[in-house]
C-alpha atoms as a PDB file:
ATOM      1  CA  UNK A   1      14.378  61.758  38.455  1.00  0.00           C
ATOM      2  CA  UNK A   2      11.231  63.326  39.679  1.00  0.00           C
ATOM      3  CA  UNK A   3      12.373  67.013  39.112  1.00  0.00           C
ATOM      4  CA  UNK A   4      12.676  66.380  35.636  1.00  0.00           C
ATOM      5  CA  UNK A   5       9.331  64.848  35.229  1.00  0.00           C
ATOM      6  CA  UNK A   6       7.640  67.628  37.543  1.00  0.00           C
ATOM      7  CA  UNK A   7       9.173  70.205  35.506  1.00  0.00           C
ATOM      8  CA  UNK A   8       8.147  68.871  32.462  1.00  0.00           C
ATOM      9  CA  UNK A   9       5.022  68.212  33.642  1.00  0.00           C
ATOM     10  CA  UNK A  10       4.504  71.927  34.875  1.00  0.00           C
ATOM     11  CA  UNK A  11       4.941  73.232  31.441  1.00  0.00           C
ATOM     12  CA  UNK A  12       2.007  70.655  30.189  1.00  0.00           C
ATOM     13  CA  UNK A  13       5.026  69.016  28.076  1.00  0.00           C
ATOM     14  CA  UNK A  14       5.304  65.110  27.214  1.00  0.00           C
ATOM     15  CA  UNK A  15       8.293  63.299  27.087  1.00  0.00           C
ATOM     16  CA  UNK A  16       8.544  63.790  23.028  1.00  0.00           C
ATOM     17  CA  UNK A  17       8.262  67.443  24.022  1.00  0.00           C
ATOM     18  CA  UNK A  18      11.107  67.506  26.127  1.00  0.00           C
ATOM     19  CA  UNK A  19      13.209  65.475  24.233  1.00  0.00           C
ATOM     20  CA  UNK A  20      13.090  67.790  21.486  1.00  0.00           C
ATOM     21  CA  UNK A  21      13.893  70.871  23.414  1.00  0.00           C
ATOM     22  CA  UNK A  22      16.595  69.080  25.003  1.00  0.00           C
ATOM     23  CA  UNK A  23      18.149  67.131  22.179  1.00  0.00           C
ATOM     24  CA  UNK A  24      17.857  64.035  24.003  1.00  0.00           C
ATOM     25  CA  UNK A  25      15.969  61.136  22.936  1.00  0.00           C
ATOM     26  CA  UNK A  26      12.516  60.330  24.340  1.00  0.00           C
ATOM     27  CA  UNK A  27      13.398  56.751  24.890  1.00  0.00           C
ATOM     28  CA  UNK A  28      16.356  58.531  27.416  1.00  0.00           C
ATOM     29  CA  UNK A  29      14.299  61.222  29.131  1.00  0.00           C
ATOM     30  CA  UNK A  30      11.669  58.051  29.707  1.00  0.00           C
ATOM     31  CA  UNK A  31      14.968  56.184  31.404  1.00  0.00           C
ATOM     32  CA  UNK A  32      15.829  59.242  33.397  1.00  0.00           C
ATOM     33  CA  UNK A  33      12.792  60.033  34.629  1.00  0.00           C
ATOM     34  CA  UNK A  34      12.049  56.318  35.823  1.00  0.00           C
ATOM     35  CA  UNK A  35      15.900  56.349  37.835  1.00  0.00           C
ATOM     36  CA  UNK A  36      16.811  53.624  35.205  1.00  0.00           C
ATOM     37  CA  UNK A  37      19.495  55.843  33.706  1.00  0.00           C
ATOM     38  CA  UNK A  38      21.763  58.778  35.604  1.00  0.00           C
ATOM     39  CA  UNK A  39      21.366  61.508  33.196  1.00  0.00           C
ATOM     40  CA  UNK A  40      25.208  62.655  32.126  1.00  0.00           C
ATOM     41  CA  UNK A  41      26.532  66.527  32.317  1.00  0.00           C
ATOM     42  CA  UNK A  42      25.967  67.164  29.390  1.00  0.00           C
ATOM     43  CA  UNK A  43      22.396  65.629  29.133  1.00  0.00           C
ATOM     44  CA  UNK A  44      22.137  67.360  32.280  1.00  0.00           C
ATOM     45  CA  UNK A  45      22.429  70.747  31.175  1.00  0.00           C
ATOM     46  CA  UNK A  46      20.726  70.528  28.118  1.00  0.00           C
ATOM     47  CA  UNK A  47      17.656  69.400  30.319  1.00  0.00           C
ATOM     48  CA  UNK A  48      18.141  72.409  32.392  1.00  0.00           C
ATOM     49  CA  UNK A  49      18.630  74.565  29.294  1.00  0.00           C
ATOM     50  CA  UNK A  50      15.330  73.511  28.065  1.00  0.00           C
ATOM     51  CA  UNK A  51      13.297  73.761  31.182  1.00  0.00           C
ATOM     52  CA  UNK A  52      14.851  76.933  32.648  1.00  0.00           C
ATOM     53  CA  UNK A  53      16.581  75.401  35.617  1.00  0.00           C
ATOM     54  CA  UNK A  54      20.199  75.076  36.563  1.00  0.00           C
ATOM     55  CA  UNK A  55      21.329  71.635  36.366  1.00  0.00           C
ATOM     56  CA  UNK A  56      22.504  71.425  39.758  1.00  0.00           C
ATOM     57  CA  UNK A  57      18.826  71.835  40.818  1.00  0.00           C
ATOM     58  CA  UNK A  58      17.673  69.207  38.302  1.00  0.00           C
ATOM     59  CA  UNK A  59      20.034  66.765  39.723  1.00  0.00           C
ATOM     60  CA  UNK A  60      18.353  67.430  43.161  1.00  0.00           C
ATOM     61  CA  UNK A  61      15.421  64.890  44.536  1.00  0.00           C
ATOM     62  CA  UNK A  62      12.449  66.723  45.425  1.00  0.00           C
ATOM     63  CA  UNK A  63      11.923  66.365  49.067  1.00  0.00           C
ATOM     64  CA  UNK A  64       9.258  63.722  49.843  1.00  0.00           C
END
């Protein structure tokens, strides 16, 4: 999901950065970002939680 990686990159964060923030694992935000794995709810909204965006936007593609 490239709204995940483009926040994460805004905040000069790697994936180990994020993953600790968001109590998800690094190996999972790697998935995520890549489309490999749909992030669940819960994942979801700790991701959102840890960047400072709503889930519903995270969810979102960013238009092309």
């Amino acid at each position: 999901m490239t709204r995940i990686r483009d926040e994460r990159k805004r905040r000069g964060w790697n994936q180990t950065d994020l993953a600790y923030f968001a109590r998800v694992s690094q190996a999972e935000i790697s998935r995520i970002e890549s489309g490999k794995l749909k992030p669940s709810p819960g994942q979801l909204e700790r991701l959102g939680r840890a960047l400072g965006v709503r889930p519903d936007e995270l969810a979102k593609e960013n238009p092309a």
